[in-house]
C-alpha atoms as a PDB file:
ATOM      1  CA  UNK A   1     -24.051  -8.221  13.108  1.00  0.00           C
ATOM      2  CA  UNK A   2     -23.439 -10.267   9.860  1.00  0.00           C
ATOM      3  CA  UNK A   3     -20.638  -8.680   7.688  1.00  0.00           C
ATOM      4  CA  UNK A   4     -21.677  -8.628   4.305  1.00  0.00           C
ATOM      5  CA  UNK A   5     -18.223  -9.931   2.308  1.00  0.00           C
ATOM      6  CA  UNK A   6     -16.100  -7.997  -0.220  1.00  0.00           C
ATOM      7  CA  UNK A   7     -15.803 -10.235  -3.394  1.00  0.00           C
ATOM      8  CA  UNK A   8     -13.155  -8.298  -4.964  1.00  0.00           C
ATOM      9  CA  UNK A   9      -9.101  -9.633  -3.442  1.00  0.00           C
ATOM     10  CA  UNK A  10      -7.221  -7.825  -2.140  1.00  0.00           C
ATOM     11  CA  UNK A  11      -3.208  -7.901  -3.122  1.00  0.00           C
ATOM     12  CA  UNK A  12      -0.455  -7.815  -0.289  1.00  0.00           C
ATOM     13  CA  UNK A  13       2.959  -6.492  -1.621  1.00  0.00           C
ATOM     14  CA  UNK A  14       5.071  -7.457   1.335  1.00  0.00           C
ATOM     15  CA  UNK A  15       8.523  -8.468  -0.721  1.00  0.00           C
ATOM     16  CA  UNK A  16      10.857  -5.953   0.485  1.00  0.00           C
ATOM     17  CA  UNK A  17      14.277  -6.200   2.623  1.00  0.00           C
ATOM     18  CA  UNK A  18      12.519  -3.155   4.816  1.00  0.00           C
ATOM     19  CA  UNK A  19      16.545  -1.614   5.167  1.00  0.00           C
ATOM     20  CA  UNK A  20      14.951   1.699   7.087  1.00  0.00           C
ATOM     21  CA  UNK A  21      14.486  -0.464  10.015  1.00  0.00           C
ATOM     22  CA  UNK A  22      17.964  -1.942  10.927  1.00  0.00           C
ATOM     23  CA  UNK A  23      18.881  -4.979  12.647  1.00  0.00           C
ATOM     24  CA  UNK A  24      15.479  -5.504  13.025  1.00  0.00           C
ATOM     25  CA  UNK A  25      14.609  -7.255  10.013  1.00  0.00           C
ATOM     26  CA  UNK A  26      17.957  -9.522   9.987  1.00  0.00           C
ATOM     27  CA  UNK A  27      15.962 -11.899  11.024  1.00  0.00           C
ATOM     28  CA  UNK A  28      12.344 -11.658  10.095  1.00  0.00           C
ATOM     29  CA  UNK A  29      10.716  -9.302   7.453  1.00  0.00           C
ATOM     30  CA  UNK A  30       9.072  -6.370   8.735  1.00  0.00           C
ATOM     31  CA  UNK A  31       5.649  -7.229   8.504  1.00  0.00           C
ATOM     32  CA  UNK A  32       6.472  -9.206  11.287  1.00  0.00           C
ATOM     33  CA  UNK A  33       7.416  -7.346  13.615  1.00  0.00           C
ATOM     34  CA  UNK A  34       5.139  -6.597  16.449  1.00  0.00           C
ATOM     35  CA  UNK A  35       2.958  -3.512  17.426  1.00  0.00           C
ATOM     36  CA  UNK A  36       1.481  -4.811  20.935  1.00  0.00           C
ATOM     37  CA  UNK A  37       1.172  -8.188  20.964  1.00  0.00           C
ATOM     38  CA  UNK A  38       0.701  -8.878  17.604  1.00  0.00           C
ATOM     39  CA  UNK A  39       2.796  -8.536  14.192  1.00  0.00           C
ATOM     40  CA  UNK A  40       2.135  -5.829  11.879  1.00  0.00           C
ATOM     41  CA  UNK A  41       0.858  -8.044   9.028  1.00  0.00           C
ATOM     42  CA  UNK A  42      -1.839  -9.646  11.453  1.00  0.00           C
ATOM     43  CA  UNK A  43      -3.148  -6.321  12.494  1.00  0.00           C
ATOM     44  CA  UNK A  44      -3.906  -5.500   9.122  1.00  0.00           C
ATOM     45  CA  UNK A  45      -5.779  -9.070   8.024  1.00  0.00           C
ATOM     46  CA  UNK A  46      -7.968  -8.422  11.052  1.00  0.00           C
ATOM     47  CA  UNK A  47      -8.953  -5.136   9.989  1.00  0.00           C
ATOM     48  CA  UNK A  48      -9.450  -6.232   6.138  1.00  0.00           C
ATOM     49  CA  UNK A  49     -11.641  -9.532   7.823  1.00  0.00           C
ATOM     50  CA  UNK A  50     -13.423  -6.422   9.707  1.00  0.00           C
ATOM     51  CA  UNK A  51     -14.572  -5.142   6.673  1.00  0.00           C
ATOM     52  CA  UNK A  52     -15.345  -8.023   4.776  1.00  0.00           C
ATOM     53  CA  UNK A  53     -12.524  -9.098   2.656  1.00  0.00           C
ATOM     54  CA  UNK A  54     -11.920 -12.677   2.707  1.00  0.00           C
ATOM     55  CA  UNK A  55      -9.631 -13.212  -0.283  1.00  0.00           C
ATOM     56  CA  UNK A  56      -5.807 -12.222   0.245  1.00  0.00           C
ATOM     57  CA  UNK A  57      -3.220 -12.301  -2.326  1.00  0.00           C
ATOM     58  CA  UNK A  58       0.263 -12.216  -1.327  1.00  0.00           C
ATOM     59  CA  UNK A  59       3.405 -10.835  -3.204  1.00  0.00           C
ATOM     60  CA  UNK A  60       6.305 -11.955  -0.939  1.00  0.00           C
ATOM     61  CA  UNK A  61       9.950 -12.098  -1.758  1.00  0.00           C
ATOM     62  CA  UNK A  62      11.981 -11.119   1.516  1.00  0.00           C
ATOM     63  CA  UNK A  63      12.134 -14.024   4.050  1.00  0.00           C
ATOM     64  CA  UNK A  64       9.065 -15.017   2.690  1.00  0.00           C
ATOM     65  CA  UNK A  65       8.569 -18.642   4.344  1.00  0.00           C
ATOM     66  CA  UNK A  66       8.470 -16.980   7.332  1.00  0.00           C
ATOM     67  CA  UNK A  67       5.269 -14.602   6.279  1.00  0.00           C
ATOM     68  CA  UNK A  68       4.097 -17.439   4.478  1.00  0.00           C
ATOM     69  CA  UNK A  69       3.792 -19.887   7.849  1.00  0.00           C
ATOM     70  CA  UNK A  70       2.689 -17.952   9.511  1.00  0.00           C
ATOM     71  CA  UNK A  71      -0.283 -16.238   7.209  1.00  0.00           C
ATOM     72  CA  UNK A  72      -1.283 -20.107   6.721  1.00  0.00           C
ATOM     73  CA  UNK A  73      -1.933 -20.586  10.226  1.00  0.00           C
ATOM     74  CA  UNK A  74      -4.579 -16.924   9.813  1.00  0.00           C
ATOM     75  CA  UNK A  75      -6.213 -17.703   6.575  1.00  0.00           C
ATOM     76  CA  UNK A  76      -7.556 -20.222   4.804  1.00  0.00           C
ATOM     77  CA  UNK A  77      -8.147 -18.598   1.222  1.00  0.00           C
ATOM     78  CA  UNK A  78      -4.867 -17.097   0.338  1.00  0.00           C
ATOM     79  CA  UNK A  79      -2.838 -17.504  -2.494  1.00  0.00           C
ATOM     80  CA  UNK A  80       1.227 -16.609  -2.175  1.00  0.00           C
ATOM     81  CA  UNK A  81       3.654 -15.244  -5.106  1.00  0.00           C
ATOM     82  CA  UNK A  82       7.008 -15.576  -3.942  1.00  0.00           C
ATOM     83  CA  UNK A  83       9.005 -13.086  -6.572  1.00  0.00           C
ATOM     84  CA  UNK A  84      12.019 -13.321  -4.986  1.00  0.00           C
ATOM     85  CA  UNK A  85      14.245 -10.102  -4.026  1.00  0.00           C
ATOM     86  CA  UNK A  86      15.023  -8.467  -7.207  1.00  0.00           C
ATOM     87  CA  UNK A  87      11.436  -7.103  -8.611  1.00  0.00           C
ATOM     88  CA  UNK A  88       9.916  -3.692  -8.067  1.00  0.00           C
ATOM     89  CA  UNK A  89       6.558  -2.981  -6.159  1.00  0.00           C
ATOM     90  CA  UNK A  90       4.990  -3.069  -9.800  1.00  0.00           C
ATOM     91  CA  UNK A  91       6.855  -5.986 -11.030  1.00  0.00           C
ATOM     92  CA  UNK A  92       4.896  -7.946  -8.044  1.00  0.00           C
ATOM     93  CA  UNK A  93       1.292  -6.722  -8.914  1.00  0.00           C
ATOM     94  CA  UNK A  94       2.218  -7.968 -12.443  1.00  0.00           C
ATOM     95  CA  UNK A  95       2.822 -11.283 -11.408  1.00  0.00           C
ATOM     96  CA  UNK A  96      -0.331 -11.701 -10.182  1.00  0.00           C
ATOM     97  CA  UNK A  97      -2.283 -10.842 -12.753  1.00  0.00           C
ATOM     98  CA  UNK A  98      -4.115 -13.572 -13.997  1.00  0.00           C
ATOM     99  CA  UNK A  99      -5.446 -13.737 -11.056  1.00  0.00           C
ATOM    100  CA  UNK A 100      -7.574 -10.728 -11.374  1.00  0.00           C
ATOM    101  CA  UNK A 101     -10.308 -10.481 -13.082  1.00  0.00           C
ATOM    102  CA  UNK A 102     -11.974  -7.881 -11.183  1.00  0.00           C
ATOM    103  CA  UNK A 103     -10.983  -4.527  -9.778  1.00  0.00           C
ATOM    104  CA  UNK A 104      -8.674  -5.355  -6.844  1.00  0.00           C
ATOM    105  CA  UNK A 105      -7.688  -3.871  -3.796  1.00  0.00           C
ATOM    106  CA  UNK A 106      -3.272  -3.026  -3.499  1.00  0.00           C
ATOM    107  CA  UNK A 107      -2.374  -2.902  -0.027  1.00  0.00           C
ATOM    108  CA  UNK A 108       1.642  -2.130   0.970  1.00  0.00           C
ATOM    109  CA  UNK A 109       2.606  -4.600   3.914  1.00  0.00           C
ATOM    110  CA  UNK A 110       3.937  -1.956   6.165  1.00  0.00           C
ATOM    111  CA  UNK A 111       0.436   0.523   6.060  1.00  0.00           C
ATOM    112  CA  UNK A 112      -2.677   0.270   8.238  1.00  0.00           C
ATOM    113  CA  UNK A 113      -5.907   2.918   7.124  1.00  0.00           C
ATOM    114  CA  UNK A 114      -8.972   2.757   8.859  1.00  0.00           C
ATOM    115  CA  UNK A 115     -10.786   2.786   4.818  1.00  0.00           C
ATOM    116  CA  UNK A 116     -14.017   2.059   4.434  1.00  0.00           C
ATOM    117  CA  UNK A 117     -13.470  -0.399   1.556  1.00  0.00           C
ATOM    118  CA  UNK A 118     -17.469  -0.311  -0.038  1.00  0.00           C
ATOM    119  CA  UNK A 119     -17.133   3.033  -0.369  1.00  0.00           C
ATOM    120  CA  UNK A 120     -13.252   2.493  -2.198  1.00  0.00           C
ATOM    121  CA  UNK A 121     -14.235   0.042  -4.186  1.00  0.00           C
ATOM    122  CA  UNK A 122     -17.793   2.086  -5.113  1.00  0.00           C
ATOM    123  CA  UNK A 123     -15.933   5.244  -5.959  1.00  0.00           C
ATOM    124  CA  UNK A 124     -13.324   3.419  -8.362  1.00  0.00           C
ATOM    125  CA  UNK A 125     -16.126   1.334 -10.389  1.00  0.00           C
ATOM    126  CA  UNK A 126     -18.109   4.921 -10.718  1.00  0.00           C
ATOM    127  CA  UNK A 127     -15.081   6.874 -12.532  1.00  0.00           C
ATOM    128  CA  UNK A 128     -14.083   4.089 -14.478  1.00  0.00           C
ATOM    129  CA  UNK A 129     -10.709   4.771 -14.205  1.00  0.00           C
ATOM    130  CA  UNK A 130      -8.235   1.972 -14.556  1.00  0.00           C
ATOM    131  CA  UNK A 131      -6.784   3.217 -11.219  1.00  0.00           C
ATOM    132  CA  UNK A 132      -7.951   4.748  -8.100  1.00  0.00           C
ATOM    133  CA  UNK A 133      -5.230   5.911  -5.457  1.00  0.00           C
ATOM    134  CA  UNK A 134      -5.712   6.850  -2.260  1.00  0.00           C
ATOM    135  CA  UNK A 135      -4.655  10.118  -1.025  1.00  0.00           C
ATOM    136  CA  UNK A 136      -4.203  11.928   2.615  1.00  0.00           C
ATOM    137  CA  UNK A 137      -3.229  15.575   3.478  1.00  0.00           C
ATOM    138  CA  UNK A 138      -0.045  15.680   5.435  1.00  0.00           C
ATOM    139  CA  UNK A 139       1.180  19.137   6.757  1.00  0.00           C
ATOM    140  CA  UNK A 140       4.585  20.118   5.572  1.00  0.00           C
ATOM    141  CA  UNK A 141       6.570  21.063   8.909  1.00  0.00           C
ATOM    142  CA  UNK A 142       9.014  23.446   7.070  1.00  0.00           C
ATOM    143  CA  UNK A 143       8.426  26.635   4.853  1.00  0.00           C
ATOM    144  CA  UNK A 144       8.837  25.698   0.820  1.00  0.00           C
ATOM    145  CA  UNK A 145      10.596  27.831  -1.424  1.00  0.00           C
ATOM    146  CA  UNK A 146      10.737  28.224  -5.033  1.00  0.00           C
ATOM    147  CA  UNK A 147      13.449  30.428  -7.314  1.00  0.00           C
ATOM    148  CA  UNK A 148      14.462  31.172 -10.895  1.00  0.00           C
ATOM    149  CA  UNK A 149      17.565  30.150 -12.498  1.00  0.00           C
ATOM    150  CA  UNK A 150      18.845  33.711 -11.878  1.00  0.00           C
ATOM    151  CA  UNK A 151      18.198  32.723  -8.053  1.00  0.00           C
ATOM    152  CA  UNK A 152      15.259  35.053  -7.349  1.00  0.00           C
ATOM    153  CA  UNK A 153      12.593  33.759  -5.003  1.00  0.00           C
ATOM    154  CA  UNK A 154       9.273  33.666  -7.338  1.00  0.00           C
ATOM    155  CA  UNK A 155       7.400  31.535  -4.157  1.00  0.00           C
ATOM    156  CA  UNK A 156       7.430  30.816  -0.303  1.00  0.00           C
ATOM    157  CA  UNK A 157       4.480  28.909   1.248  1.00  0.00           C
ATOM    158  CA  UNK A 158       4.670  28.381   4.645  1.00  0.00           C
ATOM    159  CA  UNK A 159       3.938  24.588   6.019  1.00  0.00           C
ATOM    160  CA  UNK A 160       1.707  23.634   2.928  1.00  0.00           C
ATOM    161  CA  UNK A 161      -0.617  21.302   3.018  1.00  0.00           C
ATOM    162  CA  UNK A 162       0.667  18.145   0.500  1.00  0.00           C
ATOM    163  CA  UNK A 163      -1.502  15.122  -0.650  1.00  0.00           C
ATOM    164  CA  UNK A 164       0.433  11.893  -0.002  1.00  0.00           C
ATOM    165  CA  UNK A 165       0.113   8.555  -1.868  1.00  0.00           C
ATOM    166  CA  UNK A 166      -0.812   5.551   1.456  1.00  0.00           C
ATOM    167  CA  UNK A 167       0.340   2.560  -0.200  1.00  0.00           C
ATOM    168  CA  UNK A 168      -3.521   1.519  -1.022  1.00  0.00           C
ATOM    169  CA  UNK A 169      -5.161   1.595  -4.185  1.00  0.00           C
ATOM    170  CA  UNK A 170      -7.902  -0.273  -6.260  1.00  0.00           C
ATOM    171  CA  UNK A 171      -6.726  -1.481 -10.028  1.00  0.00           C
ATOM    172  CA  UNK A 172      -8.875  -2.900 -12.708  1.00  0.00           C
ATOM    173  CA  UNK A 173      -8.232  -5.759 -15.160  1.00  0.00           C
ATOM    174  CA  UNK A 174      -7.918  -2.695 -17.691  1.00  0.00           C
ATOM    175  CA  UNK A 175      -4.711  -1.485 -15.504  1.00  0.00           C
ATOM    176  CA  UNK A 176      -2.337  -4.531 -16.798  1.00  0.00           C
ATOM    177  CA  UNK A 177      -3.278  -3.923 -21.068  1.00  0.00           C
ATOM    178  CA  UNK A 178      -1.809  -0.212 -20.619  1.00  0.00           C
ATOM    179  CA  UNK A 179       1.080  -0.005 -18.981  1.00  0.00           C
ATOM    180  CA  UNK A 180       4.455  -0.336 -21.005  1.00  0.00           C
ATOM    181  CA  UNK A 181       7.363  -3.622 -19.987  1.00  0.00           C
ATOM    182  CA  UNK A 182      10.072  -0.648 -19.397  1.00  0.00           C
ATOM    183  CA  UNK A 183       7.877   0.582 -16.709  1.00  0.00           C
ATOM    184  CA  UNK A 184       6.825  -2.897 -15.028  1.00  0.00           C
ATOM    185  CA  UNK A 185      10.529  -4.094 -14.769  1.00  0.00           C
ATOM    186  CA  UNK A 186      11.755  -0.909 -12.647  1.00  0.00           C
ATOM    187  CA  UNK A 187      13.316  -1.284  -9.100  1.00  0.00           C
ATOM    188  CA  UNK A 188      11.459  -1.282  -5.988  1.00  0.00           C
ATOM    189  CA  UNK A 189       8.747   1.707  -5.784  1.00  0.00           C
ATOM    190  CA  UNK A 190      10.023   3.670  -9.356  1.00  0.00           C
ATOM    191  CA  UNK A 191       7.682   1.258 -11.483  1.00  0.00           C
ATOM    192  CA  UNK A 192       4.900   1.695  -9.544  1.00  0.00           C
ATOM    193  CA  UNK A 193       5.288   6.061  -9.726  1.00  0.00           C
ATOM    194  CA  UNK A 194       6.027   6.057 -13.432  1.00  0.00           C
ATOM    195  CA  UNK A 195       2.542   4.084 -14.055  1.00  0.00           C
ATOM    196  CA  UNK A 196       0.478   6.554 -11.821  1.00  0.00           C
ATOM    197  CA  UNK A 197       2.726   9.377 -14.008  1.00  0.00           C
ATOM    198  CA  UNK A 198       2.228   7.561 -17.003  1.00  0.00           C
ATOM    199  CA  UNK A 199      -2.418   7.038 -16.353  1.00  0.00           C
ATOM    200  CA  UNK A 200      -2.447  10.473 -15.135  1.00  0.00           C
ATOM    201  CA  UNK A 201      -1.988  11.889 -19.005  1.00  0.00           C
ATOM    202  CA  UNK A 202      -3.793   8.846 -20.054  1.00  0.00           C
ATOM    203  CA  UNK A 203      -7.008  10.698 -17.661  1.00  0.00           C
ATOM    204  CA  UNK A 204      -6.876   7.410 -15.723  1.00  0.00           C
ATOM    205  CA  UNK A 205      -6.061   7.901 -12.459  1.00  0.00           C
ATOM    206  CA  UNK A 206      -8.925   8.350 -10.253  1.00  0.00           C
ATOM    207  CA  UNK A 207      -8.573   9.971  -6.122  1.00  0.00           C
ATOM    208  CA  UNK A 208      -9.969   8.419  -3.267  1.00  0.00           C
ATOM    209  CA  UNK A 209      -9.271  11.462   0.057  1.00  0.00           C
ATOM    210  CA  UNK A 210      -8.739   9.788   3.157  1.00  0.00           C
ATOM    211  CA  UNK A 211      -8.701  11.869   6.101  1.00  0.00           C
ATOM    212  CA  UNK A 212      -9.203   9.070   8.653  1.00  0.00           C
ATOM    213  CA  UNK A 213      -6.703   7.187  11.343  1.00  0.00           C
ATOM    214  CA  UNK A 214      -3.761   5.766   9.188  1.00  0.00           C
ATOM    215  CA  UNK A 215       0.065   4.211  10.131  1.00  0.00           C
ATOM    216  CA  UNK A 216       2.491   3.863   7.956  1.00  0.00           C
ATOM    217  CA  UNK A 217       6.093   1.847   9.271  1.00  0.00           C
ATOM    218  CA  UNK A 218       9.145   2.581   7.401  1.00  0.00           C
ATOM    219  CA  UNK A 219      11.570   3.776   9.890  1.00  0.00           C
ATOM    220  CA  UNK A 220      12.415   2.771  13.912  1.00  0.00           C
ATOM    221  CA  UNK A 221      11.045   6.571  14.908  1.00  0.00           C
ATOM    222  CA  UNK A 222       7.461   5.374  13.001  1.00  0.00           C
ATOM    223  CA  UNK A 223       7.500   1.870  14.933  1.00  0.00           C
ATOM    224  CA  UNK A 224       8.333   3.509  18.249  1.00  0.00           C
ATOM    225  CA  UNK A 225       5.041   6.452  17.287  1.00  0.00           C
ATOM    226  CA  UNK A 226       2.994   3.231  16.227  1.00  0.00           C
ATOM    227  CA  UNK A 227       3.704   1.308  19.667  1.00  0.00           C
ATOM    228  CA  UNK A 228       3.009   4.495  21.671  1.00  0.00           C
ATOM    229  CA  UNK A 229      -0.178   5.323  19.492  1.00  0.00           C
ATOM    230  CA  UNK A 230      -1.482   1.489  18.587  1.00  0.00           C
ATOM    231  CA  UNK A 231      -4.609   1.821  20.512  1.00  0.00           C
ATOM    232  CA  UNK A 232      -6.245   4.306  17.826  1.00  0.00           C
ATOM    233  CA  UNK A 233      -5.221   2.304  15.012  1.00  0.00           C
ATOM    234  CA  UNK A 234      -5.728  -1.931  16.450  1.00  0.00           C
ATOM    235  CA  UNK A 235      -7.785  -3.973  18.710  1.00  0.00           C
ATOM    236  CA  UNK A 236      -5.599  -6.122  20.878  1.00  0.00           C
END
């Protein structure tokens, strides 16, 4: 069966040290390290190719001739940012920008969701937002408590049920005309929160619910789940 292709890019931001992980990114940057037999970062290409995305844009910084190689050698219409260590997730999508002239998909190097991208992209062009964030439930393992300031419980809710940010989202052209230079020049992931803070009073931050297979690698414990769980999430 044919796959009918994705025309709008999809942006990379793989740029980080990835500390979380240890010694293991001394040496290489953790989008490639390997689930199975393959590194994380070629897992996810296959599954964007899956889908129909054929355009990749890459925001690297962290040991980034060693991504780049080896992304060369998987696909041939790429383009590469190399920011360097010092800018923000936000900083990174900024750099990019003339390179957008459509809504485009934002993809964090260390996350893997099964999405159905038509359906992404189809939901953000309906609401005309200038961002559309992707959202999963995640149960709270512990009992929350609130109190006043005279140290009276006014709330307890046992393991909630929170909506987490994945690391994907789909941004229009109109995304880089309203956000502020104070905000795009933050450190690492603060830039990228205070513009979703900042749209949501603006009424233009849109919700995509994804309640579907998803991986997310920040920490040793979440490689060692991913390696024992890999087969639900990648085809060897």
């Amino acid at each position: 069966m044919k796959i009918k292709k994705i025309k709008n890019p999809i942006i990379i931001v793989c740029g980080g040290r990835g500390k979380r992980m240890g010694r293991m990114t001394n040496k290489i940057p953790k989008p490639m390290i390997k689930i199975g037999k393959k590194p994380i970062i070629e897992h996810k290409i296959n599954y964007y190719q899956s889908q129909g995305i054929d355009r990749f844009i890459f925001c690297l910084g962290y040991k980034s001739k060693i991504l780049k190689n080896f992304l060369k050698t998987k696909i041939s219409k790429s383009t590469f940012n190399d920011a360097g260590l010092k800018p923000g997730i936000l900083k990174r999508i900024f750099m990019v920008k003339d390179q957008i002239n459509q809504p485009a998909i934002i993809s964090y190097g260390d996350t893997l969701a099964k999405i159905n991208f038509k359906k992404l992209i189809l939901k953000h062009n309906n609401s005309k937002c200038a961002i559309t964030i992707v959202v999963a439930p995640i149960q709270n393992p512990f009992g929350l408590v609130e109190w006043n300031t005279k140290g009276m419980a006014t709330k307890f809710n046992e393991k909630p049920i929170l909506n987490h940010f994945i690391g994907y989202a789909v941004i229009s052209p109109l995304f880089f005309k309203k956000i502020d230079n104070k905000i795009i020049n933050l450190n690492d992931g603060q830039g990228i929160v205070q513009a979703i803070n900042f749209l949501i009073k603006k009424r233009q931050v849109n919700i995509y619910k994804f309640e579907d297979l998803q991986i997310t690698i920040n920490s040793p414990s979440e490689l060692k789940y991913a390696k024992m769980n890999y087969n639900k999430y990648f085809t060897l």
